[in-house]
N, C-alpha and C. Protein backbone atom coordinates (compact mmCIF):
# COMPACT_ATOMS: atom_id res chain seq x y z
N UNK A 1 12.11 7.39 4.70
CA UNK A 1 13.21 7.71 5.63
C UNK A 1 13.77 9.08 5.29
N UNK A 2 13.60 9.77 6.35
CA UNK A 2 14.40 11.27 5.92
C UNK A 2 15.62 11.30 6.17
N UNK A 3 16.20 12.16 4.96
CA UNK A 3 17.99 12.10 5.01
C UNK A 3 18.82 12.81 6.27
N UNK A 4 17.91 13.60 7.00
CA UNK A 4 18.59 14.58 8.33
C UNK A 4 18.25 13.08 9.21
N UNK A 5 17.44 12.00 9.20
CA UNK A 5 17.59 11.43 10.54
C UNK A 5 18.50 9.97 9.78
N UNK A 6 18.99 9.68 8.91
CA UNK A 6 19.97 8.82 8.94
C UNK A 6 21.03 8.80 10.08
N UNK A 7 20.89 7.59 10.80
CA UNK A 7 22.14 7.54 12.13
C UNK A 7 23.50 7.40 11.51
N UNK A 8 24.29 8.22 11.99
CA UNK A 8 25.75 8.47 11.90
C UNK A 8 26.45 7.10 11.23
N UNK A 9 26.12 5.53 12.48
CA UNK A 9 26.50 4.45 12.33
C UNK A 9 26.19 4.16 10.82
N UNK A 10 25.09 4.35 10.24
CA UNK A 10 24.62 3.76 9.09
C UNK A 10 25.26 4.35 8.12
N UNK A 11 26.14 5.95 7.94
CA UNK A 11 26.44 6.24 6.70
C UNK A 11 28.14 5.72 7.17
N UNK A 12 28.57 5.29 8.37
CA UNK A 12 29.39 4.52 8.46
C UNK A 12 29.75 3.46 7.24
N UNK A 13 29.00 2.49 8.12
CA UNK A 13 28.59 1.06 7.05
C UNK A 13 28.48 1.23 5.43
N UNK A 14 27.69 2.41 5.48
CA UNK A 14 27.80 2.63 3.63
C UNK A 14 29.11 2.85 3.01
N UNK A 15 30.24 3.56 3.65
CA UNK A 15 31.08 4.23 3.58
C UNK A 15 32.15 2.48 3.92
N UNK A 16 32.25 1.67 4.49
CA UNK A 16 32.80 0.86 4.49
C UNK A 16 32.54 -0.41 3.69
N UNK A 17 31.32 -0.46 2.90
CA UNK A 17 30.36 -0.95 1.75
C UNK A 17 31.15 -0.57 0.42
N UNK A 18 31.24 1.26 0.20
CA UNK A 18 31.97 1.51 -0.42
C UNK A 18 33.01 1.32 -0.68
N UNK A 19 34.05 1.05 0.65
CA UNK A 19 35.33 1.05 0.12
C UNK A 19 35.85 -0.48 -0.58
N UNK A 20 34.74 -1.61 0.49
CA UNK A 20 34.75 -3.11 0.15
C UNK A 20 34.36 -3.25 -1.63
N UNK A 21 33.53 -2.37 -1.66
CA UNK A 21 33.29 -2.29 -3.31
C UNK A 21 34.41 -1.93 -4.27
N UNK A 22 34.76 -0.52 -4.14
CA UNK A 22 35.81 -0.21 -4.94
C UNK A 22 37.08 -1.06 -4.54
N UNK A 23 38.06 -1.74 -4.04
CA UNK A 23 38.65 -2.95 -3.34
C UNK A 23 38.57 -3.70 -4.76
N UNK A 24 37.30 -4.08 -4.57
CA UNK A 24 37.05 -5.12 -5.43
C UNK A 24 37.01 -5.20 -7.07
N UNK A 25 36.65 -3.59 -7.47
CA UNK A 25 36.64 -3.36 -8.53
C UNK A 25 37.62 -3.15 -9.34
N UNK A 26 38.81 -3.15 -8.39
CA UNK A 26 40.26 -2.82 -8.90
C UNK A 26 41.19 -3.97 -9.55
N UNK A 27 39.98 -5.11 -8.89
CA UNK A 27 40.96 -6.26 -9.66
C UNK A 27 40.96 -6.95 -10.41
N UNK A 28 41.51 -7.52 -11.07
CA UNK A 28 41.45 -8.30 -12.76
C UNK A 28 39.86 -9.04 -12.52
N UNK A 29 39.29 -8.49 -13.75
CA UNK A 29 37.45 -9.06 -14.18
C UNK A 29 37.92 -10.54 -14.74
N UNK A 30 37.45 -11.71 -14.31
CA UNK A 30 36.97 -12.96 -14.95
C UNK A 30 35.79 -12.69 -15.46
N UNK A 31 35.37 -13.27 -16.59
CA UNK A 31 33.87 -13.43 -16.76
C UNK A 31 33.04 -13.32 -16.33
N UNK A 32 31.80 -12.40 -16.69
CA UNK A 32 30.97 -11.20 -15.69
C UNK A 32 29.79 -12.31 -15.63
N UNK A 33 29.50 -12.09 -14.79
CA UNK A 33 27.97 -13.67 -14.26
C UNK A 33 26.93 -12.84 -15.15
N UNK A 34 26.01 -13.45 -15.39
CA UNK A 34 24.78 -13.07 -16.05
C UNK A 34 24.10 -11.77 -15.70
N UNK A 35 24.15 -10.92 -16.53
CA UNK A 35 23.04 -10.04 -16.43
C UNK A 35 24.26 -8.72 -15.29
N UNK A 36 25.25 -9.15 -15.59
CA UNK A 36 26.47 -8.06 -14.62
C UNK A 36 27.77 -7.15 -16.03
N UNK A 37 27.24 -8.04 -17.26
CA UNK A 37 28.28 -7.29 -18.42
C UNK A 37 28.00 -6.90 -18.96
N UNK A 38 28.64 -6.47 -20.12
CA UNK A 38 28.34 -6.20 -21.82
C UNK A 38 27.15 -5.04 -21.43
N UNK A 39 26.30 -4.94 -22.10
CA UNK A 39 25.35 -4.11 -22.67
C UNK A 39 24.64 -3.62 -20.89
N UNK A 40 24.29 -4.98 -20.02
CA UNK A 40 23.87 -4.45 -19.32
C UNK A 40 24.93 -3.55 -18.20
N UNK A 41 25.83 -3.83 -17.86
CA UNK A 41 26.72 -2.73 -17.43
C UNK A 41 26.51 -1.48 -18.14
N UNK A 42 26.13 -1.31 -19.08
CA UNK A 42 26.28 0.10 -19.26
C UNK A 42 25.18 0.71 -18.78
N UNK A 43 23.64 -0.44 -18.91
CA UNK A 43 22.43 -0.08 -18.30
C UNK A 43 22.72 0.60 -16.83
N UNK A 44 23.22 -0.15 -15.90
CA UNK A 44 23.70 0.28 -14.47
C UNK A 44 24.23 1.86 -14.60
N UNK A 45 25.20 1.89 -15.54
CA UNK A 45 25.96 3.29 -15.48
C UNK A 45 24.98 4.52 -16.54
N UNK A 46 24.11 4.01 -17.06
CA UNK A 46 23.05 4.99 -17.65
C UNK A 46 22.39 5.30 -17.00
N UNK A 47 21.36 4.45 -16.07
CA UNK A 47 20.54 4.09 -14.91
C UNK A 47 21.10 5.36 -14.09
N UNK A 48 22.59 5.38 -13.55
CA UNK A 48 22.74 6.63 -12.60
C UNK A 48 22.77 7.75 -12.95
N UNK A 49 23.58 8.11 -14.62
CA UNK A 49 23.51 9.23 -14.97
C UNK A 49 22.20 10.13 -15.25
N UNK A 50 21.03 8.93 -15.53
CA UNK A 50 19.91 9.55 -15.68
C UNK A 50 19.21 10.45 -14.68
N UNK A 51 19.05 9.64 -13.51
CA UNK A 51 18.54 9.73 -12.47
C UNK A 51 19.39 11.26 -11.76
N UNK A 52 20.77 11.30 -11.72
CA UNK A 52 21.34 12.19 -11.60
C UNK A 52 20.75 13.51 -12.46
N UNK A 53 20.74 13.57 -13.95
CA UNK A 53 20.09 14.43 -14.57
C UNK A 53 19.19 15.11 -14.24
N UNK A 54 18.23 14.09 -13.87
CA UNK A 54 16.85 14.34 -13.27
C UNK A 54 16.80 15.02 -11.79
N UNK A 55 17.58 14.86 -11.40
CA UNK A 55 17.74 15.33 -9.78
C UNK A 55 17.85 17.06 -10.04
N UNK A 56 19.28 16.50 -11.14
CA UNK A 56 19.96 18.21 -11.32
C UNK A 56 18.45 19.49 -12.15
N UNK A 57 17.53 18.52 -12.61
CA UNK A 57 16.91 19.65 -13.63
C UNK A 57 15.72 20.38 -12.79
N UNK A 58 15.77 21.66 -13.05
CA UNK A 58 14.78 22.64 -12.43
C UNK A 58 13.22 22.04 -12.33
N UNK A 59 12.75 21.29 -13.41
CA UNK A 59 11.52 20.95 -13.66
C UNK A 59 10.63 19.76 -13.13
N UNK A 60 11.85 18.90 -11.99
CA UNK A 60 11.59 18.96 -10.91
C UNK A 60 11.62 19.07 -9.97
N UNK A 61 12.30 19.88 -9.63
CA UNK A 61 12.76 20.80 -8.00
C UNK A 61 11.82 21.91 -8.22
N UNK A 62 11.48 22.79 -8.90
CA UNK A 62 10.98 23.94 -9.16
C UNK A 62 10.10 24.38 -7.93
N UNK A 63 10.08 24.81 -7.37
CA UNK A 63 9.44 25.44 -6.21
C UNK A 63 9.69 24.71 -4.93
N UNK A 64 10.53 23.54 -5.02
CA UNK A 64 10.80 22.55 -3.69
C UNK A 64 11.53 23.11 -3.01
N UNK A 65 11.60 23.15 -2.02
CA UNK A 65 12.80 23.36 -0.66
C UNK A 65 13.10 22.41 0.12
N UNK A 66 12.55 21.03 -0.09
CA UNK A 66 12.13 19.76 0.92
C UNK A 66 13.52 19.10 0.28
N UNK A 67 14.70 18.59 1.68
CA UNK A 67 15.76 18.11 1.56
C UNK A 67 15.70 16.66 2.09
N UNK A 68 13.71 16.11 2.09
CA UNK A 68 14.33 14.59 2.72
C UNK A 68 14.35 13.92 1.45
N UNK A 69 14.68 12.36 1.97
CA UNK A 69 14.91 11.58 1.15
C UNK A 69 13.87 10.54 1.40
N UNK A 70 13.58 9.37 0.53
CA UNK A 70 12.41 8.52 0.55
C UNK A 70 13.14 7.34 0.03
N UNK A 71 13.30 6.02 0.97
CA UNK A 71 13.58 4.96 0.36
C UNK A 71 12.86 3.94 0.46
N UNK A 72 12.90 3.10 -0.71
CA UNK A 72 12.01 2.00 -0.31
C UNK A 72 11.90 0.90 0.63
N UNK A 73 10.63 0.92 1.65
CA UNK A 73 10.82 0.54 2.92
C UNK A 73 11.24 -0.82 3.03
N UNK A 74 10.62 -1.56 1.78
CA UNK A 74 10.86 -3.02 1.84
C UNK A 74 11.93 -3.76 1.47
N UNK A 75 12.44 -3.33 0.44
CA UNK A 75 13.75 -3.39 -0.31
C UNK A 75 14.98 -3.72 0.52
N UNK A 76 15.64 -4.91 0.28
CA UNK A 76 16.72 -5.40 1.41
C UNK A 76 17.95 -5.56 0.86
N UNK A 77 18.43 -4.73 -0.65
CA UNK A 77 19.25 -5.00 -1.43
C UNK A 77 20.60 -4.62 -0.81
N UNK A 78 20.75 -3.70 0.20
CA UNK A 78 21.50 -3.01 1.06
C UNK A 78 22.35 -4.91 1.87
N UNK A 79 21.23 -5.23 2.53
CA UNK A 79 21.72 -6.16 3.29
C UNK A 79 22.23 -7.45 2.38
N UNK A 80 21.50 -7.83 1.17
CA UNK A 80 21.67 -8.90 0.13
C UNK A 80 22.94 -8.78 -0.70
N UNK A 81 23.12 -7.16 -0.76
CA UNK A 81 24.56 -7.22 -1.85
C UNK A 81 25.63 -6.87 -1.06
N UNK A 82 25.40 -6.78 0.27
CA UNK A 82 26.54 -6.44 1.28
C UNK A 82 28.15 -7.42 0.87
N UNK A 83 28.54 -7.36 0.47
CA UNK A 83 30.57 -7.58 0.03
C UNK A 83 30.54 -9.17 1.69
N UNK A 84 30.86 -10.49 1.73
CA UNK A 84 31.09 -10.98 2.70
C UNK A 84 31.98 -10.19 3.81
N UNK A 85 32.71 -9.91 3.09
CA UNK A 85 34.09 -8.80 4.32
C UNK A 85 33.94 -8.06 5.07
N UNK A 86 32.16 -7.40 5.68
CA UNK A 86 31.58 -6.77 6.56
C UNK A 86 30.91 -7.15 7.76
N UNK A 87 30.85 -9.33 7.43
CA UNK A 87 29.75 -9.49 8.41
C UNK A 87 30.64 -9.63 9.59
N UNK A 88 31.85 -9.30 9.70
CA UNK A 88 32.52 -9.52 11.23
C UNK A 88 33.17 -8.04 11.57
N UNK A 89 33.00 -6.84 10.98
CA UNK A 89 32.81 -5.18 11.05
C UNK A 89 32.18 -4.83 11.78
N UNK A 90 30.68 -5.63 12.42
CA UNK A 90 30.18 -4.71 13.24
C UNK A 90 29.13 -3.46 13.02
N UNK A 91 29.00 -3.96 11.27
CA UNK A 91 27.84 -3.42 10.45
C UNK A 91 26.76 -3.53 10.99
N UNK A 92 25.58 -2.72 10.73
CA UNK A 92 23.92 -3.06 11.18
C UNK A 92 23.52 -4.28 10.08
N UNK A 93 24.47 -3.90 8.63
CA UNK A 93 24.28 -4.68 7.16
C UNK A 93 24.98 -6.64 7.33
N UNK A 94 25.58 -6.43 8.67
CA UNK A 94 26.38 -7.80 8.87
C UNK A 94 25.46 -9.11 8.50
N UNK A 95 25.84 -10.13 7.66
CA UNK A 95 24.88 -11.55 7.58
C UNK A 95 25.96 -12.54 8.37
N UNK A 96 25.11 -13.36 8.83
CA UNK A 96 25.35 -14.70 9.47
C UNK A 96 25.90 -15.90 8.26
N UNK A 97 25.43 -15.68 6.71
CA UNK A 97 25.64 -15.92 6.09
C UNK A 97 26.78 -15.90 5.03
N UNK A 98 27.13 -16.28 3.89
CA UNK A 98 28.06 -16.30 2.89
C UNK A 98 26.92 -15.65 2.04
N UNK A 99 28.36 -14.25 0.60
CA UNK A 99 27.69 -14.07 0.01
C UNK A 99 26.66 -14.64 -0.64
N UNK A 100 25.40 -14.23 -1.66
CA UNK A 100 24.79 -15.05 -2.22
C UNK A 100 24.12 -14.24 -3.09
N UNK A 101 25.20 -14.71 -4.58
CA UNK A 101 25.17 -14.10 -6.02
C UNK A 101 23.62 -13.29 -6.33
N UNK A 102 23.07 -14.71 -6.55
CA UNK A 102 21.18 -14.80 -6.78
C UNK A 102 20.35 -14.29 -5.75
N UNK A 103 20.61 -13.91 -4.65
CA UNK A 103 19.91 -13.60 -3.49
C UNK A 103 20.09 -11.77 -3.87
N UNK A 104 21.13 -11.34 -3.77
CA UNK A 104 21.16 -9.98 -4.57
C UNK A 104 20.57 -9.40 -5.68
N UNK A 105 20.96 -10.21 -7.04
CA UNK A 105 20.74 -10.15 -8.36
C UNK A 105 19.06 -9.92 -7.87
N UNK A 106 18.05 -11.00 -6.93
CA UNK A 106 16.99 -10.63 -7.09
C UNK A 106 16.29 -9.65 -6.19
N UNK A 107 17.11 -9.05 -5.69
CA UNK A 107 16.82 -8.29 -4.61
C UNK A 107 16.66 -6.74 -5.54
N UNK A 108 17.99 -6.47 -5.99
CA UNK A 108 18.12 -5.47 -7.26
C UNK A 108 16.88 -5.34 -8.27
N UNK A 109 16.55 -6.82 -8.61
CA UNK A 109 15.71 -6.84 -9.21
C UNK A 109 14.37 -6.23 -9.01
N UNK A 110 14.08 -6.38 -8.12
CA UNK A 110 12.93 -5.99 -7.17
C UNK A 110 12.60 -4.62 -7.25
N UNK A 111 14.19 -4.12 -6.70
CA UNK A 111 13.88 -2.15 -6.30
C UNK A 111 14.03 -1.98 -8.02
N UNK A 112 14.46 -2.48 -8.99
CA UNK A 112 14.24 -2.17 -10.61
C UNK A 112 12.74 -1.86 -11.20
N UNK A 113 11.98 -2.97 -10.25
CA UNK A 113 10.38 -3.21 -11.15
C UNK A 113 9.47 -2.29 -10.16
N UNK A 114 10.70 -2.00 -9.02
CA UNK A 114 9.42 -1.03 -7.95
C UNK A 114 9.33 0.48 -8.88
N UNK A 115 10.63 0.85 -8.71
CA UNK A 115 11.21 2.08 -9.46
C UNK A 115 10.57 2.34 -10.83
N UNK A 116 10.95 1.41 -11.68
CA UNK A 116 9.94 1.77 -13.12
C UNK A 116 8.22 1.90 -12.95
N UNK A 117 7.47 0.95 -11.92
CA UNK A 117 6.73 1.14 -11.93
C UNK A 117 6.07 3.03 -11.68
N UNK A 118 6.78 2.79 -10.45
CA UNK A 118 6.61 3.66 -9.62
C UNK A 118 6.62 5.63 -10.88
N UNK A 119 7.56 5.07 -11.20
CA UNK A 119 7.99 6.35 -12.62
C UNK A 119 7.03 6.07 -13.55
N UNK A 120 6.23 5.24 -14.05
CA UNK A 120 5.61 5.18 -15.44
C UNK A 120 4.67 5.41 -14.83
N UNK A 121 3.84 5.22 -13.77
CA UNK A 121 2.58 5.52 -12.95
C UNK A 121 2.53 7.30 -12.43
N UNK A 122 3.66 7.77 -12.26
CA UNK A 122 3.81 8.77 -11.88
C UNK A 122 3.45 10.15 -13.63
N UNK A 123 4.26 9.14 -14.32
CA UNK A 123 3.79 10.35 -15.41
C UNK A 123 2.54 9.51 -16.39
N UNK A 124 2.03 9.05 -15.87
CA UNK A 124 0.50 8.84 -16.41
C UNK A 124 -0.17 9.84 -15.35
N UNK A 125 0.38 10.59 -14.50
CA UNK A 125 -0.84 11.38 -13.86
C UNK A 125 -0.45 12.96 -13.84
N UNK A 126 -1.06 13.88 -12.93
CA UNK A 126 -0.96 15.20 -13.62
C UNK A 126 0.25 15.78 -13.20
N UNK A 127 0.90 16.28 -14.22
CA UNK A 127 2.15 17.21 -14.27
C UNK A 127 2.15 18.43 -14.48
N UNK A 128 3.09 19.17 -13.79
CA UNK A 128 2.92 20.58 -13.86
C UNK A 128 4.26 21.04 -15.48
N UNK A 129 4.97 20.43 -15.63
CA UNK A 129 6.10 20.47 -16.43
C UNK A 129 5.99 19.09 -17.84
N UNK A 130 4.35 19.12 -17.81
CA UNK A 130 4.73 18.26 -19.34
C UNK A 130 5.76 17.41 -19.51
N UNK A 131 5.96 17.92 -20.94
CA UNK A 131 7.09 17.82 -21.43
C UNK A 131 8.46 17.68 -21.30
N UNK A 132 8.68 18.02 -20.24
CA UNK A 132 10.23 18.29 -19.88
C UNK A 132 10.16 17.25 -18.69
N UNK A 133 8.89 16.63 -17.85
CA UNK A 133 9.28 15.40 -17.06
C UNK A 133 9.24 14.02 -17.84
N UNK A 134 8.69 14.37 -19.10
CA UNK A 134 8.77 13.33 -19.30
C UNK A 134 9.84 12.61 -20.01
N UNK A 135 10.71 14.11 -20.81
CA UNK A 135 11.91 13.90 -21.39
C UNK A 135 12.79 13.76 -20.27
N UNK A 136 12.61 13.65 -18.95
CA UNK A 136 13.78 13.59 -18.19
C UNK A 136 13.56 11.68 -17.68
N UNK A 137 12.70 11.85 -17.52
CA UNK A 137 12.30 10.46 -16.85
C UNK A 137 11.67 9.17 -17.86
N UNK A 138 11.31 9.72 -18.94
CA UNK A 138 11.24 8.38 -20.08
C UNK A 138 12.38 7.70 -19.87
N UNK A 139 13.52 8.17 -19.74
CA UNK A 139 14.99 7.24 -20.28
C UNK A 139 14.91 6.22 -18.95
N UNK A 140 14.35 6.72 -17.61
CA UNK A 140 14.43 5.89 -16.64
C UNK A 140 13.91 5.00 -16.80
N UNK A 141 12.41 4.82 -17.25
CA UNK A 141 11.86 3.94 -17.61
C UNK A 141 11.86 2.71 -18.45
N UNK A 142 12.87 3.55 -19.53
CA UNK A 142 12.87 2.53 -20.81
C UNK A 142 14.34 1.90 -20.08
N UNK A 143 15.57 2.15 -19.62
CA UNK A 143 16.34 1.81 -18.93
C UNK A 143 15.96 0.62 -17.71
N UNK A 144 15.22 0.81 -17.04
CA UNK A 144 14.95 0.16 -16.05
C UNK A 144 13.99 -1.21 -16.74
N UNK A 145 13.36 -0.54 -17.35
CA UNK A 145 12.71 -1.81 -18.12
C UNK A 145 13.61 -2.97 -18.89
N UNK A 146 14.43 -2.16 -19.77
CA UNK A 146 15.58 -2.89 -20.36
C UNK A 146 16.12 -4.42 -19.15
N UNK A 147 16.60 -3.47 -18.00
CA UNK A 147 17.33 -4.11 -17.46
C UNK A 147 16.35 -5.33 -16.71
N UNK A 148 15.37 -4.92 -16.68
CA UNK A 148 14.29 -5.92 -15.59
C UNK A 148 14.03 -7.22 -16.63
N UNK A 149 13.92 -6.91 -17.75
CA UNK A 149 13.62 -7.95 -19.39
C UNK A 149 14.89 -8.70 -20.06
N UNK A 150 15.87 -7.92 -19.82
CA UNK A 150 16.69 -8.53 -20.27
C UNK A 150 18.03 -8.96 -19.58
N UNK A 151 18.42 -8.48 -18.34
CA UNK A 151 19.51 -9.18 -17.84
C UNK A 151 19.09 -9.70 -16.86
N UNK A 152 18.11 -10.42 -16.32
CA UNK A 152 17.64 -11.20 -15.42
C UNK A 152 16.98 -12.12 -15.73
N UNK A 153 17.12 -12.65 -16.98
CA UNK A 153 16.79 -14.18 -17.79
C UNK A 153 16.63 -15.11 -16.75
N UNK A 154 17.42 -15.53 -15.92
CA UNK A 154 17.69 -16.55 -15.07
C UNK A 154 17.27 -16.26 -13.61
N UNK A 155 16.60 -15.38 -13.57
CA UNK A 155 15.58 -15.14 -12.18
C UNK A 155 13.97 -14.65 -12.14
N UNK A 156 13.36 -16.03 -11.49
CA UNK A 156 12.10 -15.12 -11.44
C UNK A 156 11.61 -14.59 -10.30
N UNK A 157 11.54 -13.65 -10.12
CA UNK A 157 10.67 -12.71 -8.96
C UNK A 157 9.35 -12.45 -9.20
N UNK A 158 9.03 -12.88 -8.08
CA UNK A 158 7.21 -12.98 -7.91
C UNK A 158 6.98 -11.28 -7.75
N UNK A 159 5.31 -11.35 -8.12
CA UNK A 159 5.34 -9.61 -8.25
C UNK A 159 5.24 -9.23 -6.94
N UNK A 160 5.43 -7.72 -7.07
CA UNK A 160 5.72 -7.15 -5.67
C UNK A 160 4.25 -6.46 -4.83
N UNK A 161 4.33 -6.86 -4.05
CA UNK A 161 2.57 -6.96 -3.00
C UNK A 161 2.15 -5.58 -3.78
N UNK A 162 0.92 -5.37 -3.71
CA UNK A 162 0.24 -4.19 -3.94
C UNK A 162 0.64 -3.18 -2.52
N UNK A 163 0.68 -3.52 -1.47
CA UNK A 163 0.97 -2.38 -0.53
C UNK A 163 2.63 -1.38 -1.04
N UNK A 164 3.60 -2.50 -1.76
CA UNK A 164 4.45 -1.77 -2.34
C UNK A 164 4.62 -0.70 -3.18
N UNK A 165 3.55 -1.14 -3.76
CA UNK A 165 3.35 0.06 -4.75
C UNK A 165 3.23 1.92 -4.75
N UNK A 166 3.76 2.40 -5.12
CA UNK A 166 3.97 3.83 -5.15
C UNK A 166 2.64 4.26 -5.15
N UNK A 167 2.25 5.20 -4.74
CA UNK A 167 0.56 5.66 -4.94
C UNK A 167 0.72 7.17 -4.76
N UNK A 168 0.52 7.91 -6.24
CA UNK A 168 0.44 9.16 -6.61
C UNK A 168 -1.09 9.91 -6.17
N UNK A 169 -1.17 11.06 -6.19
CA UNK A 169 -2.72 11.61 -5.96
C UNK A 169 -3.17 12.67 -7.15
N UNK A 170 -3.93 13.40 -7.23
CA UNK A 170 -4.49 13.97 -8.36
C UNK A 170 -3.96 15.60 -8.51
N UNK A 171 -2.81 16.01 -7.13
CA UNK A 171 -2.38 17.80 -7.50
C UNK A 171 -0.95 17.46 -7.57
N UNK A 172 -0.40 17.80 -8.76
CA UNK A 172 0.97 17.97 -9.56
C UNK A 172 1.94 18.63 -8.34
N UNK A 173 1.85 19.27 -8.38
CA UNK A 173 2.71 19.85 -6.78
C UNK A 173 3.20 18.75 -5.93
N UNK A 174 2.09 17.88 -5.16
CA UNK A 174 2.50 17.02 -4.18
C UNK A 174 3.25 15.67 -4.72
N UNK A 175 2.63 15.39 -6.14
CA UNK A 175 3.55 14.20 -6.65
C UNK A 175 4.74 14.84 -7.07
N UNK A 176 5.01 15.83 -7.36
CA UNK A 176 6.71 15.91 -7.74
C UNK A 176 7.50 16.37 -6.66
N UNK A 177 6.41 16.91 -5.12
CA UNK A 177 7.32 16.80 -3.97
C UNK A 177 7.40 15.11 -3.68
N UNK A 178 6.86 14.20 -3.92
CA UNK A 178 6.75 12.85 -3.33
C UNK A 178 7.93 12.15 -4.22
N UNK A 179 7.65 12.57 -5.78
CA UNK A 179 8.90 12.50 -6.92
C UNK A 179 10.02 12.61 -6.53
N UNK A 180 10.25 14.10 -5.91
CA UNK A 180 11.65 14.54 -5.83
C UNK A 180 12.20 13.83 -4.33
N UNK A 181 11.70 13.65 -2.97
CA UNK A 181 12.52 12.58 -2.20
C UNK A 181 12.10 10.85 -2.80
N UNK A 182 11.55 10.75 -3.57
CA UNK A 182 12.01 9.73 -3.95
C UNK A 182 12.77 9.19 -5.26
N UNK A 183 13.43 10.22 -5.77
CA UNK A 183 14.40 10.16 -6.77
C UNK A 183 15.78 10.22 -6.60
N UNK A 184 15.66 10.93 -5.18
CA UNK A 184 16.71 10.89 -4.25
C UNK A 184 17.37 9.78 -3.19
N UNK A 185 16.03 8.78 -3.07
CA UNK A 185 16.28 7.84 -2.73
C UNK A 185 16.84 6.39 -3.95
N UNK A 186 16.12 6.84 -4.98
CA UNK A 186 16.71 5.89 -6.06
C UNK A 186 18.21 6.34 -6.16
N UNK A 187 18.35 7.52 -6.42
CA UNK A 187 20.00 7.93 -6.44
C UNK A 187 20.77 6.65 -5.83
N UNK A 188 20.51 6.83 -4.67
CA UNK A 188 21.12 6.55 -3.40
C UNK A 188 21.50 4.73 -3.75
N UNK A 189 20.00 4.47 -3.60
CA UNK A 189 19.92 2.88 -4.32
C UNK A 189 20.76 2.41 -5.88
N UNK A 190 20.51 3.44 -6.98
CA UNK A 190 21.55 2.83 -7.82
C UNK A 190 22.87 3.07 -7.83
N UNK A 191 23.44 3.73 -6.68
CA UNK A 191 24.61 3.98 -6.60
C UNK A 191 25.23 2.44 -5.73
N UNK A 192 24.49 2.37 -4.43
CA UNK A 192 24.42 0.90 -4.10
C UNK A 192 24.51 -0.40 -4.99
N UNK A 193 23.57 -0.26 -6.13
CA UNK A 193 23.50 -1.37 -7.21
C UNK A 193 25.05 -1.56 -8.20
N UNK A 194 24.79 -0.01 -8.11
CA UNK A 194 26.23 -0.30 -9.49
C UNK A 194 27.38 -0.82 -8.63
N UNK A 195 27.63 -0.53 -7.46
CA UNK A 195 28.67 -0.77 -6.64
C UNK A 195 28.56 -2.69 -6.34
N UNK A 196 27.23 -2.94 -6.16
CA UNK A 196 27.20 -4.52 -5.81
C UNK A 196 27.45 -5.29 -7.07
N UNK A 197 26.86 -4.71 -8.53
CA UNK A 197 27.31 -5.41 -9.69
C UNK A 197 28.96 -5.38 -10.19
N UNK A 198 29.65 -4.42 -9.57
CA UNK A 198 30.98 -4.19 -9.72
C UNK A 198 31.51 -5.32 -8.90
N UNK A 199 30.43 -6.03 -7.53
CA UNK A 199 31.55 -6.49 -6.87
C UNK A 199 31.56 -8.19 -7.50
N UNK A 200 29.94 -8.58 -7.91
CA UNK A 200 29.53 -9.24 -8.57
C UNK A 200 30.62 -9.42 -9.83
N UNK A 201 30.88 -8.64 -10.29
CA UNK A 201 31.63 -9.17 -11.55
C UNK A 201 33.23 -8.99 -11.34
N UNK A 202 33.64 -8.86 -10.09
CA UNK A 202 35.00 -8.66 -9.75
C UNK A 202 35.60 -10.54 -9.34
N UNK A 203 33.90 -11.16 -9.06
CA UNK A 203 34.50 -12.52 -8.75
C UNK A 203 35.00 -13.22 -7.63
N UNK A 204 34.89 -11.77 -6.63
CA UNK A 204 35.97 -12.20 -5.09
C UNK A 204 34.94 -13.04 -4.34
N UNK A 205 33.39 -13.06 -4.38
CA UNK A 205 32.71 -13.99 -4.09
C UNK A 205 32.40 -14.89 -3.99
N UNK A 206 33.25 -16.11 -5.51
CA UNK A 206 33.46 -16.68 -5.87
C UNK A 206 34.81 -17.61 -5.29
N UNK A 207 35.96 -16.55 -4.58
CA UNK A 207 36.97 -17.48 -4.06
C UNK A 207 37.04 -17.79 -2.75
């Protein structure tokens, strides 16, 4: 999906996603559900700063001018961690349904094991910047892994189809243009995540 043709309506909805999130984050934490506290919260907030890093560093933008973005097509975490307080807004994100904790948690899960894959496959193949992609993007990996192993004890997700899978080619150039809108699209996505685990551990789902 390129970022110039996102419809108006949709960064709407994000923007009212957002505010249902922060809302929520403001108010007294009960006990954070599994795999939403402690150690892994900080995973979530490492998870963005990294990715951010990586956006900001020359080594992989370096010769890019390409401003789209790439998200993952299958991935429904948008609609799964949507806040209940939107489905009568008029959102495209609206459910017929009540939140549903585990229906998220594994949805997240999902764009987690796409993403690492997708990054550890990417620097097993040829790079123009060595060294310096891999010091930018190891932490994603070992991060994302963390979080896929260890705060999702209590969910199993079946693996994700082979058509999902990221598929790099053999000239360094075109995978770090394919890299860079889709690092931009993870942005995008763990900014979404940290916001749904905030709302997750705020508890309002729960009353």
């Amino acid at each position: 999906m390129d970022a110039e043709r996102i419809p108006g309506y949709v960064a709407s909805c994000v923007l009212l996603l957002s505010l249902s999130w922060r809302t929520s984050e403001a108010l007294p934490l009960p006990a954070p559900s599994p795999g939403t506290g402690g150690q892994c919260a900080d995973f979530y907030k490492m998870l963005l700063l990294n990715i951010s890093n990586a956006l900001d560093s020359i080594y992989l933008t370096d010769g890019i001018q390409s401003e789209k973005v790439e998200m993952r097509s299958t991935g429904e975490t948008v609609l799964a961690c949507a806040p209940t307080l939107t489905q009568n807004l008029g959102c495209m994100t609206q459910r017929n349904s009540s939140f549903s904790e585990s229906e998220c948690l594994k949805n997240i899960k999902k764009d987690l094991l796409y993403y690492h894959e997708a990054i550890a496959s990417y620097l097993r193949g040829p790079l123009k910047n060595g060294p310096e992609e891999i010091r930018l993007l190891s932490p994603i990996v070992e991060i994302t892994e963390n979080l896929t192993e260890n705060c999702f004890p209590q969910l199993d997700v079946e693996n994700l189809p082979s058509e999902d899978a990221k598929k790099w080619g053999n000239e360094s150039y075109s995978n770090r243009l394919e890299m860079n809108k889709m690092m931009k699209g993870f942005h995008i996505r763990a900014i979404t995540i940290n916001r749904a685990i905030g709302y997750i551990s705020s508890g309002d789902h729960r009353k």
